[in-house]
N, C-alpha and C. Protein backbone atom coordinates (compact mmCIF):
# COMPACT_ATOMS: atom_id res chain seq x y z
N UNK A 1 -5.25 50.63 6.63
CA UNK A 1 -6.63 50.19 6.63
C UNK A 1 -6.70 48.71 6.99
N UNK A 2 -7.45 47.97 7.65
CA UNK A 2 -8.13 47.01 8.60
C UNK A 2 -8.88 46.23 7.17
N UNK A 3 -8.14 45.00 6.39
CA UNK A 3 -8.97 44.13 5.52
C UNK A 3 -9.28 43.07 5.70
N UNK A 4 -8.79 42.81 7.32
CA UNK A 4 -9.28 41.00 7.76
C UNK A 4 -10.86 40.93 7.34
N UNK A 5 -11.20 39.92 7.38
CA UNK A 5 -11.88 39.16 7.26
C UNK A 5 -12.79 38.73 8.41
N UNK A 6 -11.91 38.47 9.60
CA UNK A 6 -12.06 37.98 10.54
C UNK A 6 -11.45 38.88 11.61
N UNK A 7 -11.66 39.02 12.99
CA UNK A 7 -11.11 40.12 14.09
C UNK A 7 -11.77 38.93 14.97
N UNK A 8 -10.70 38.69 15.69
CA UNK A 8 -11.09 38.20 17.15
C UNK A 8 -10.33 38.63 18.67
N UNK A 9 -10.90 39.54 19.36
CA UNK A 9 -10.45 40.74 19.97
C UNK A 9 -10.57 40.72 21.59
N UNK A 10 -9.59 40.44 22.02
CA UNK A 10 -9.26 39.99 23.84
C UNK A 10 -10.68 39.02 24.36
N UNK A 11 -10.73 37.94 23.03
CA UNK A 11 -12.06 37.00 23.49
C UNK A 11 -11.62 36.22 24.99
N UNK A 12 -12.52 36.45 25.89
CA UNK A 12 -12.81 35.30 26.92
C UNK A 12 -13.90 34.70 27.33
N UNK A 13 -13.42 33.62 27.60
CA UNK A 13 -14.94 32.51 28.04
C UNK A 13 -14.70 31.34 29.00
N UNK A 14 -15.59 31.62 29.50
CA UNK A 14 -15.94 31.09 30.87
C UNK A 14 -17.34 30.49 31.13
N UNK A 15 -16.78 28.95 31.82
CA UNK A 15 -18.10 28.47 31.63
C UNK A 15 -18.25 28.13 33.71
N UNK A 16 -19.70 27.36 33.56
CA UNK A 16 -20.11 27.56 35.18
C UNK A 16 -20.24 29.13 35.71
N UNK A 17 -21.01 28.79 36.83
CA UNK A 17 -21.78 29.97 37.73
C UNK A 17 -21.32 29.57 39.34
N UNK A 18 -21.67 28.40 40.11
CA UNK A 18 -20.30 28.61 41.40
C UNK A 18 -18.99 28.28 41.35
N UNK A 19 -18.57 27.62 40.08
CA UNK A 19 -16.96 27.64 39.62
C UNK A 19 -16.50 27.54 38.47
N UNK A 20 -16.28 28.94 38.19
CA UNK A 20 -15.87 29.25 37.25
C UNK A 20 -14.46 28.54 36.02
N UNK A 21 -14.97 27.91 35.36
CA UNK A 21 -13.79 27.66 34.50
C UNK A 21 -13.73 28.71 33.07
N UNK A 22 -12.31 29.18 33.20
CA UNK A 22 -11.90 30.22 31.90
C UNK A 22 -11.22 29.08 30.52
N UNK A 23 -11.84 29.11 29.95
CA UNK A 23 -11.58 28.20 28.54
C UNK A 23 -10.88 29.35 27.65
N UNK A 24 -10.80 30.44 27.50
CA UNK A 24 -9.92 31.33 26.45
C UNK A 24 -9.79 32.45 27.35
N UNK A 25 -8.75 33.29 27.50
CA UNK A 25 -8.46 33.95 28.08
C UNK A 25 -7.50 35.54 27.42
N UNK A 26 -8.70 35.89 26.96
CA UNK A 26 -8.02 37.24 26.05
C UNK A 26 -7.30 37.35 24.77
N UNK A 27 -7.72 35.77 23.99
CA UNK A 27 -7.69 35.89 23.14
C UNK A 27 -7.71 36.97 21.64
N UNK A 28 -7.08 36.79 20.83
CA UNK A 28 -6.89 37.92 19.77
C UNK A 28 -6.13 37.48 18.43
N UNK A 29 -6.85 37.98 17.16
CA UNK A 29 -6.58 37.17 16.22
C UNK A 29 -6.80 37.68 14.89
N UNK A 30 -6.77 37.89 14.02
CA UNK A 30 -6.77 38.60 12.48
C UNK A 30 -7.15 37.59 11.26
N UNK A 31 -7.70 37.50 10.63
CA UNK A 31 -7.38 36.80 9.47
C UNK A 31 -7.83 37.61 8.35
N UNK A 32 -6.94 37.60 7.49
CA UNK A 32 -6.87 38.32 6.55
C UNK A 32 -7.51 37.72 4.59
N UNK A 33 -8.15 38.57 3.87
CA UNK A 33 -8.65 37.54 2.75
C UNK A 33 -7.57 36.40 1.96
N UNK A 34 -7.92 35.45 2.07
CA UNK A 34 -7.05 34.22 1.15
C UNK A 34 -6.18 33.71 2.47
N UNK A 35 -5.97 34.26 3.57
CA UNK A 35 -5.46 33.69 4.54
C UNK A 35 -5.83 32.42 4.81
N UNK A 36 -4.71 31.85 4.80
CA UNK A 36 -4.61 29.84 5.59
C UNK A 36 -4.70 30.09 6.76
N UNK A 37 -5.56 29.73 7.96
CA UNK A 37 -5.03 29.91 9.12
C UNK A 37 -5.20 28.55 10.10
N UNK A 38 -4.04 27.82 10.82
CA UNK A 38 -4.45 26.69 11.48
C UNK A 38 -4.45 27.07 12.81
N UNK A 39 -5.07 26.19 13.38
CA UNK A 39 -5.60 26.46 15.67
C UNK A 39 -5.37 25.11 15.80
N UNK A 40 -3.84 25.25 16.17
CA UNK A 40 -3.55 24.15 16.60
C UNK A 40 -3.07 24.33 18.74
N UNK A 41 -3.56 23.11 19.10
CA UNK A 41 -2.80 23.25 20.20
C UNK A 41 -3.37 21.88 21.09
N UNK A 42 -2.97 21.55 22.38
CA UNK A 42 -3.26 20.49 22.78
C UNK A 42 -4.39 19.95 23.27
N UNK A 43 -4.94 19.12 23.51
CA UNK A 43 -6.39 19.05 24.07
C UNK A 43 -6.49 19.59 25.13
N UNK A 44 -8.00 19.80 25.43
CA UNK A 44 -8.39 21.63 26.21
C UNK A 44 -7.48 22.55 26.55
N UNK A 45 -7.07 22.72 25.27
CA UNK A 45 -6.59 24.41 24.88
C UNK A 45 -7.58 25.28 24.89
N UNK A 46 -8.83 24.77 24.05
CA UNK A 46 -10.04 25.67 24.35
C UNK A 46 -10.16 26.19 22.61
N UNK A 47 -9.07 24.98 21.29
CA UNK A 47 -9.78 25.65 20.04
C UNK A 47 -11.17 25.03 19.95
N UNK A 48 -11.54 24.18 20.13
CA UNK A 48 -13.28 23.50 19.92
C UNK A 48 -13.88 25.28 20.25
N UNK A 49 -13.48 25.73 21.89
CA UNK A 49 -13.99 26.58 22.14
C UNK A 49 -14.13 28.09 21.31
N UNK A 50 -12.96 28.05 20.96
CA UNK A 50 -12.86 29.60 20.23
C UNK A 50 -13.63 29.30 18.58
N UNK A 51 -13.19 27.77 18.08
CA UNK A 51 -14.42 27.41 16.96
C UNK A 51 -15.49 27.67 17.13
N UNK A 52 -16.06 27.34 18.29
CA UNK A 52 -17.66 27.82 18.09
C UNK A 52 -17.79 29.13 18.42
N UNK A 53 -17.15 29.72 19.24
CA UNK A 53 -17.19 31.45 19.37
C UNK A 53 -17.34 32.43 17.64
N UNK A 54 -15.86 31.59 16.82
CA UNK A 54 -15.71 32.39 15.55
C UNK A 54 -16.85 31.86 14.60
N UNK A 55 -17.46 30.45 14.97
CA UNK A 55 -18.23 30.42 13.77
C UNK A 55 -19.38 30.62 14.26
N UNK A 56 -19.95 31.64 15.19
CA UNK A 56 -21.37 32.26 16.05
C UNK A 56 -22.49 31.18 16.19
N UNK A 57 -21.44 30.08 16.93
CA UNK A 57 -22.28 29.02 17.89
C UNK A 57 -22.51 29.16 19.15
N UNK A 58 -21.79 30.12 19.99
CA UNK A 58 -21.73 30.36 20.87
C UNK A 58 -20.88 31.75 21.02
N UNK A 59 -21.45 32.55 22.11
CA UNK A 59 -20.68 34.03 22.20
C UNK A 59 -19.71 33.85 23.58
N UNK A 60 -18.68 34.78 22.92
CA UNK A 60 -17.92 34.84 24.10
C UNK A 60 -18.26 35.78 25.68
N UNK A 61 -17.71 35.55 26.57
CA UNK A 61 -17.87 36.18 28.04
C UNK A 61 -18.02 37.50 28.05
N UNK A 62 -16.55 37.93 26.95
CA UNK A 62 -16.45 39.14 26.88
C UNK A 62 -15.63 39.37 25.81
N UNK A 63 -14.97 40.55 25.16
CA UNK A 63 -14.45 40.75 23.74
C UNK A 63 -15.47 40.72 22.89
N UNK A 64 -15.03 40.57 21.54
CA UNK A 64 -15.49 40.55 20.32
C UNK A 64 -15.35 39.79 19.37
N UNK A 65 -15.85 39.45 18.46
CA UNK A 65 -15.58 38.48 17.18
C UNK A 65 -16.32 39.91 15.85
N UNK A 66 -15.42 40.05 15.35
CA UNK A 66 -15.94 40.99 13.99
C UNK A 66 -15.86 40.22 12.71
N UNK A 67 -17.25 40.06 12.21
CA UNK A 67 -16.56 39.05 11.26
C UNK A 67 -17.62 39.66 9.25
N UNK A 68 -16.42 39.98 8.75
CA UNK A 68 -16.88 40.68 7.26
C UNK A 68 -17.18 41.89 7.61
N UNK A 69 -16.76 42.75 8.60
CA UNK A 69 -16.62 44.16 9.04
C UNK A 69 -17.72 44.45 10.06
N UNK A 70 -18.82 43.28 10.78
CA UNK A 70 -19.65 43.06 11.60
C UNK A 70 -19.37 42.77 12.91
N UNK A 71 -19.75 43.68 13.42
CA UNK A 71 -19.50 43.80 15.12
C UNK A 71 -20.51 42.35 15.51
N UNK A 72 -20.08 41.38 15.83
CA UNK A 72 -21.13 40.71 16.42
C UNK A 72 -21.70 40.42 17.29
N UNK A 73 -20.98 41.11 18.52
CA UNK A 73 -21.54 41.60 19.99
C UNK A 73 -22.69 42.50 19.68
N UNK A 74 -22.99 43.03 18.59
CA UNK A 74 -24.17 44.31 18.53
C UNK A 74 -25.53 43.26 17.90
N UNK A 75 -25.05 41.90 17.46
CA UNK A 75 -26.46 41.24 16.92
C UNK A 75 -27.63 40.38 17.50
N UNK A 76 -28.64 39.96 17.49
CA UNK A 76 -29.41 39.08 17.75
C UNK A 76 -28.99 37.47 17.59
N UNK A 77 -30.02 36.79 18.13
CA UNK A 77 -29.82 35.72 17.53
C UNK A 77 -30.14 35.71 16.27
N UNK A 78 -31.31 36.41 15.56
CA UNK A 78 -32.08 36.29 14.45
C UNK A 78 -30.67 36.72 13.55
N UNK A 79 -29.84 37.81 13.80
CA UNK A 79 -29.14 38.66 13.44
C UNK A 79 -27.68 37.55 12.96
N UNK A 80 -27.46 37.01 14.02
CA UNK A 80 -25.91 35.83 14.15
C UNK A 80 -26.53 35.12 12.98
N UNK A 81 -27.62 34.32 13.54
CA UNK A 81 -28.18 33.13 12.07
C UNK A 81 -28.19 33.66 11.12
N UNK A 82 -28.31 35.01 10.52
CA UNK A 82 -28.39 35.49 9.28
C UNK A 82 -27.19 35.37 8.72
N UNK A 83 -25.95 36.51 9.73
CA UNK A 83 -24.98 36.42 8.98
C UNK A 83 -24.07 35.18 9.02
N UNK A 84 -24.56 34.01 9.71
CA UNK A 84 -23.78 32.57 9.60
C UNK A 84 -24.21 32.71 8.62
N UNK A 85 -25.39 32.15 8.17
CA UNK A 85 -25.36 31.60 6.38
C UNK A 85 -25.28 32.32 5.50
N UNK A 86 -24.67 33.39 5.38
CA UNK A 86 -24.06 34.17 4.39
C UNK A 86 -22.61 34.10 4.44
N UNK A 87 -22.06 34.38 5.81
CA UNK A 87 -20.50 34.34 5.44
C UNK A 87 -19.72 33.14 5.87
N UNK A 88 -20.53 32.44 6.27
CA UNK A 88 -19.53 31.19 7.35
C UNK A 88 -19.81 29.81 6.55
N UNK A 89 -18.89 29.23 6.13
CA UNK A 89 -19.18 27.50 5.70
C UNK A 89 -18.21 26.63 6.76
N UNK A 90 -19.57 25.76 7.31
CA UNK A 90 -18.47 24.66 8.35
C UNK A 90 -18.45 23.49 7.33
N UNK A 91 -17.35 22.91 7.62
CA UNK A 91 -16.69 21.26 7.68
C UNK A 91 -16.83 20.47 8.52
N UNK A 92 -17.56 19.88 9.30
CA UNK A 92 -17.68 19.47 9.99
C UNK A 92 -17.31 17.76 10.13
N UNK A 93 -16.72 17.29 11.03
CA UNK A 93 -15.87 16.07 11.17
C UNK A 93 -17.20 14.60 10.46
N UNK A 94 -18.24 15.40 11.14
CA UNK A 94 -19.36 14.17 10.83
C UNK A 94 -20.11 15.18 9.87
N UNK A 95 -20.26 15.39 8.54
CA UNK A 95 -20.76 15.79 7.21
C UNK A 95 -22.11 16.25 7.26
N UNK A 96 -22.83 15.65 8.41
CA UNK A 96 -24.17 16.58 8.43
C UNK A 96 -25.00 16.73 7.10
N UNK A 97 -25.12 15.97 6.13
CA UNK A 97 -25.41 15.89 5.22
C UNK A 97 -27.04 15.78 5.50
N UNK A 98 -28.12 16.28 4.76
CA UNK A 98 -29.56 15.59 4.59
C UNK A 98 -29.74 14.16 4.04
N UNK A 99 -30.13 13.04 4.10
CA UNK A 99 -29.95 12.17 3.63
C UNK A 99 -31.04 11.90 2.27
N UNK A 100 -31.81 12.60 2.96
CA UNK A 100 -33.23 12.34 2.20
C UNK A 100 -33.36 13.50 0.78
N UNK A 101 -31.89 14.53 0.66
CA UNK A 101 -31.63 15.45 -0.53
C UNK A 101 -30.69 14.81 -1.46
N UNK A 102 -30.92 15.41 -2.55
CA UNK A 102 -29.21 14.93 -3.19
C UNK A 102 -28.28 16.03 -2.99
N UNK A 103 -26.99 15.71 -3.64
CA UNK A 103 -25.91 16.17 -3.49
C UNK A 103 -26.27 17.52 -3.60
N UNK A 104 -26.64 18.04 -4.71
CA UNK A 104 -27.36 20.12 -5.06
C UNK A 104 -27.81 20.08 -4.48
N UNK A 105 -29.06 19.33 -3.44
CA UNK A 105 -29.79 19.98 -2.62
C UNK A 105 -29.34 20.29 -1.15
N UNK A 106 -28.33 19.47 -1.19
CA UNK A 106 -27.54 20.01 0.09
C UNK A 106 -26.56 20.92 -0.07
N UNK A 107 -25.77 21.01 -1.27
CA UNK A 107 -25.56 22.33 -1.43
C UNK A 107 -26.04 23.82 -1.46
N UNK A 108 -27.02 23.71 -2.07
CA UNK A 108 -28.12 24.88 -2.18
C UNK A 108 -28.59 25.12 -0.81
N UNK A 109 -28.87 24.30 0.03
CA UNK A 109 -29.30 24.34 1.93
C UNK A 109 -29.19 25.82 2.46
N UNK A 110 -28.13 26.49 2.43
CA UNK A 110 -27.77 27.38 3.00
C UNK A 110 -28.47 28.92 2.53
N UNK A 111 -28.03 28.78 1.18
CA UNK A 111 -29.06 29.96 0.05
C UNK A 111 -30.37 29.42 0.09
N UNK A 112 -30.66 28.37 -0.27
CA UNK A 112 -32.25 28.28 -0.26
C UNK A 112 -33.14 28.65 1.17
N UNK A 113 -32.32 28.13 2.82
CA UNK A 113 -32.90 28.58 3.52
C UNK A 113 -32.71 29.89 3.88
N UNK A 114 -31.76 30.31 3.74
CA UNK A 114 -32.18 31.82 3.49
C UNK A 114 -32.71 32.78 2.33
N UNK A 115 -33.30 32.12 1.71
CA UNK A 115 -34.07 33.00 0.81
C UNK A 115 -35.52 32.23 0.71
N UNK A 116 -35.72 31.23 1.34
CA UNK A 116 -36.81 30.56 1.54
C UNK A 116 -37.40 29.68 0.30
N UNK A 117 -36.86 29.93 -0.91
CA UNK A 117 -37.65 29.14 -2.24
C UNK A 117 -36.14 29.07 -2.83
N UNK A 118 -36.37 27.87 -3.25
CA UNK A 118 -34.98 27.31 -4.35
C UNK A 118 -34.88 27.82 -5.21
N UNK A 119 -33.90 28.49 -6.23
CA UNK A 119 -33.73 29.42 -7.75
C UNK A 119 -32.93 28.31 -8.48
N UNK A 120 -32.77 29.10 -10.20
CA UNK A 120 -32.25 28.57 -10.73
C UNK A 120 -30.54 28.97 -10.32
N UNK A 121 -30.36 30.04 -9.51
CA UNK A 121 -29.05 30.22 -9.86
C UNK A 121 -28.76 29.75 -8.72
N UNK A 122 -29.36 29.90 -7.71
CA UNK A 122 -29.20 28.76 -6.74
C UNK A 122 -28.46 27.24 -7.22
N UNK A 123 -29.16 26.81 -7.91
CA UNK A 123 -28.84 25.19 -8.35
C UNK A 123 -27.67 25.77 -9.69
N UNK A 124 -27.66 26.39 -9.89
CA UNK A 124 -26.40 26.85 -10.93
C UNK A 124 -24.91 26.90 -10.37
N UNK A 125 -25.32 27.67 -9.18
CA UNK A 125 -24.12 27.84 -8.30
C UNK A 125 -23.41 26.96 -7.74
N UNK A 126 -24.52 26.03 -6.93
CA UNK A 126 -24.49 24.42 -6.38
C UNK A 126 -23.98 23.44 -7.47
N UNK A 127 -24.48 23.35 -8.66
CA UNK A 127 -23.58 22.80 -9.45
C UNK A 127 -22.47 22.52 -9.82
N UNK A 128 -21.73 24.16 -9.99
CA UNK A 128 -20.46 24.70 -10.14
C UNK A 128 -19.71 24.23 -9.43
N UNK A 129 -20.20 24.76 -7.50
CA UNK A 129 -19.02 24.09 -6.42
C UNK A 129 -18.91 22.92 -6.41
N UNK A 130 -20.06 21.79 -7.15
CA UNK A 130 -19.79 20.38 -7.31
C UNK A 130 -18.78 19.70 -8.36
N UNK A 131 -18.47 20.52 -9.89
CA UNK A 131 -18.11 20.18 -10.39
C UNK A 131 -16.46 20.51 -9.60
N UNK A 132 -16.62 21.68 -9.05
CA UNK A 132 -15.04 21.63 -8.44
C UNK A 132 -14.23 21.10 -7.55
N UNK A 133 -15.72 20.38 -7.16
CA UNK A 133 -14.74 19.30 -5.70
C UNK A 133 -14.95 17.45 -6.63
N UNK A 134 -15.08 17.80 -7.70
CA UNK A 134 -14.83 16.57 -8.53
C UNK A 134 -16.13 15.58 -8.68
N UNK A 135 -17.68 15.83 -8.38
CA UNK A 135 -18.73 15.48 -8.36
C UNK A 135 -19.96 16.05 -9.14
N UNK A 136 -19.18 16.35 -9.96
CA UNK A 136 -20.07 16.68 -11.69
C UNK A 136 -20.96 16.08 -12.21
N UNK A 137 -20.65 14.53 -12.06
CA UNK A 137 -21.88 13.10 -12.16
C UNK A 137 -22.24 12.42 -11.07
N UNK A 138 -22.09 12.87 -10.00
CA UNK A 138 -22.94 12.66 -8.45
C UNK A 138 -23.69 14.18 -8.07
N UNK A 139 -24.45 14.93 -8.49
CA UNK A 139 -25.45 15.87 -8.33
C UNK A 139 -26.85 15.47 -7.97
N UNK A 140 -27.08 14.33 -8.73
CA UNK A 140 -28.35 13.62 -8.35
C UNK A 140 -28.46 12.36 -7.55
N UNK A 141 -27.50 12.22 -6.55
CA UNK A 141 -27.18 11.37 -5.87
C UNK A 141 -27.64 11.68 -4.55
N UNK A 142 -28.47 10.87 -4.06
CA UNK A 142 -28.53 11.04 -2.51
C UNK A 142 -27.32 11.21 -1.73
N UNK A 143 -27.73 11.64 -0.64
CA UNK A 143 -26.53 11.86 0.26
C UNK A 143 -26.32 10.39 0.69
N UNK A 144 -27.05 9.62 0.88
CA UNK A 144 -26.99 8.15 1.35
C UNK A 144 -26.32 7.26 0.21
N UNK A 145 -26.64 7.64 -1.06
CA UNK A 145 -25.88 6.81 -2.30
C UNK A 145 -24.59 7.11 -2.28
N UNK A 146 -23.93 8.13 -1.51
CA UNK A 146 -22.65 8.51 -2.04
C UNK A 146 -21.24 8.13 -0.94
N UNK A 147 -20.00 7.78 -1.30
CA UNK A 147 -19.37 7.16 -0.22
C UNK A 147 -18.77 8.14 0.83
N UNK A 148 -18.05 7.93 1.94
CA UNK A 148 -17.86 9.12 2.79
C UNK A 148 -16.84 9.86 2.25
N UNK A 149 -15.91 9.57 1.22
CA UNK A 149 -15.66 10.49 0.69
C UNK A 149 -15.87 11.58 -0.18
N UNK A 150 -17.29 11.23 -1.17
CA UNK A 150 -17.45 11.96 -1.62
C UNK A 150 -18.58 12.52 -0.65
N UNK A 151 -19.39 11.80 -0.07
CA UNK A 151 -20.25 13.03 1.05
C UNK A 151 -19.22 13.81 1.65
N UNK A 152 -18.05 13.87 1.99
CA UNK A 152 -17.24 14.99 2.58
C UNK A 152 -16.94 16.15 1.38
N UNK A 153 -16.91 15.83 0.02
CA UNK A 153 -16.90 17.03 -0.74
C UNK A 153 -17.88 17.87 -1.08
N UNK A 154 -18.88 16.89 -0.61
CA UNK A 154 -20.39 17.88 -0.92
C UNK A 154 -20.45 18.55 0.17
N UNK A 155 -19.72 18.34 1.12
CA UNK A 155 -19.86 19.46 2.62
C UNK A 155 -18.93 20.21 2.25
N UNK A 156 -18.11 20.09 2.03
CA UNK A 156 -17.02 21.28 1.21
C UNK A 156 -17.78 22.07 0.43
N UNK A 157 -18.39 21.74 -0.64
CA UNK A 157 -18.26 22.33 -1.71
C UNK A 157 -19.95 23.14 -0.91
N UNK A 158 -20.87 22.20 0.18
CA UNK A 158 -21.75 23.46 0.67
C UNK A 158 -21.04 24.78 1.63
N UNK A 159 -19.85 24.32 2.10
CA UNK A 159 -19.32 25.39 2.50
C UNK A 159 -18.91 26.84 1.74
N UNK A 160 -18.40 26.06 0.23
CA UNK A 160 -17.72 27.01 -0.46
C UNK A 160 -19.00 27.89 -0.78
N UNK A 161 -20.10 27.24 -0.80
CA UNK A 161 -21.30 27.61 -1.62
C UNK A 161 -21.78 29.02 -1.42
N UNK A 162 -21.04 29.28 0.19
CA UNK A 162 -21.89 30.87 0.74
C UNK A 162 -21.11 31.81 -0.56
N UNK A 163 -20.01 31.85 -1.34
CA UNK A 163 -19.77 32.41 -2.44
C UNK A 163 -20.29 32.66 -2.99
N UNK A 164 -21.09 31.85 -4.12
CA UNK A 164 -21.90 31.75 -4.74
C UNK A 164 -23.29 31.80 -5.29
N UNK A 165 -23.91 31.18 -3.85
CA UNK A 165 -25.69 31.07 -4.10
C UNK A 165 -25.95 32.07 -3.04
């Protein structure tokens, strides 16, 4: 039986229309639950590229990305945006933080906009992943009060958050 997590299945992509450049080329890939997995390789290898393919920023040419047992060649856009903020948390190099929220409220971001009104377990949950990335007494901290290191754990810990809220 098939328990990845993740399926990424003879992906290719190709960008331009009178000259064609192939950025991944039949790509294929597994990840399995609790799996570490690193994409390493040299500049334009094409991981930026297959990053935004797996985290449904962009679709591939052709193949597949299956991701939590979801065909995602079969979805919408409405459909991709849904299941990003349920199963996908990015890290992103620049933290993307709200400035104008605090620390829970940028955690909560992801559950609250998809459920449209903030809960308590919402902010329960958001709490939790804060106390675990070591920001237990920065919750009520703007994103602007806090230094870039700890704004990088509150992007963590909104990543971890699709768990939770």
């Amino acid at each position: 039986m098939d328990d990845a997590v993740l399926r990424v299945e003879n992906v290719v992509k190709e960008y331009g229309k009178a000259v064609k450049t192939r950025a991944l080329d039949g790509v294929s890939l597994s990840v399995g639950p609790g799996e570490v997995t690193a994409l390493v390789g040299p500049s334009g290898s094409g991981k930026s590229t297959l990053l935004n393919i797996i985290g449904l920023l962009d679709r591939p040419t052709s193949g597949r990305v299956v991701l939590g047992g979801v065909d995602t060649s079969k979805l919408d856009e409405r459909g991709l945006t849904a299941l990003r903020g349920r199963k996908l948390g990015f890290v992103f190099q620049f933290h993307h933080l709200l400035p104008a929220f605090t620390a829970v409220e940028n955690v909560m971001l992801p559950a609250w906009g998809d459920g449209g009104v903030p809960t308590a377990a919402m902010r329960a949950g958001a709490e939790a992943m804060l106390r675990d990335v070591g920001l237990g007494d920065r919750m009520s901290y703007r994103a602007t009060d806090l230094s870039g290191g700890q704004q990088q754990r509150v992007a963590i810990a909104r990543a971890l958050a699709t768990r939770c809220c």
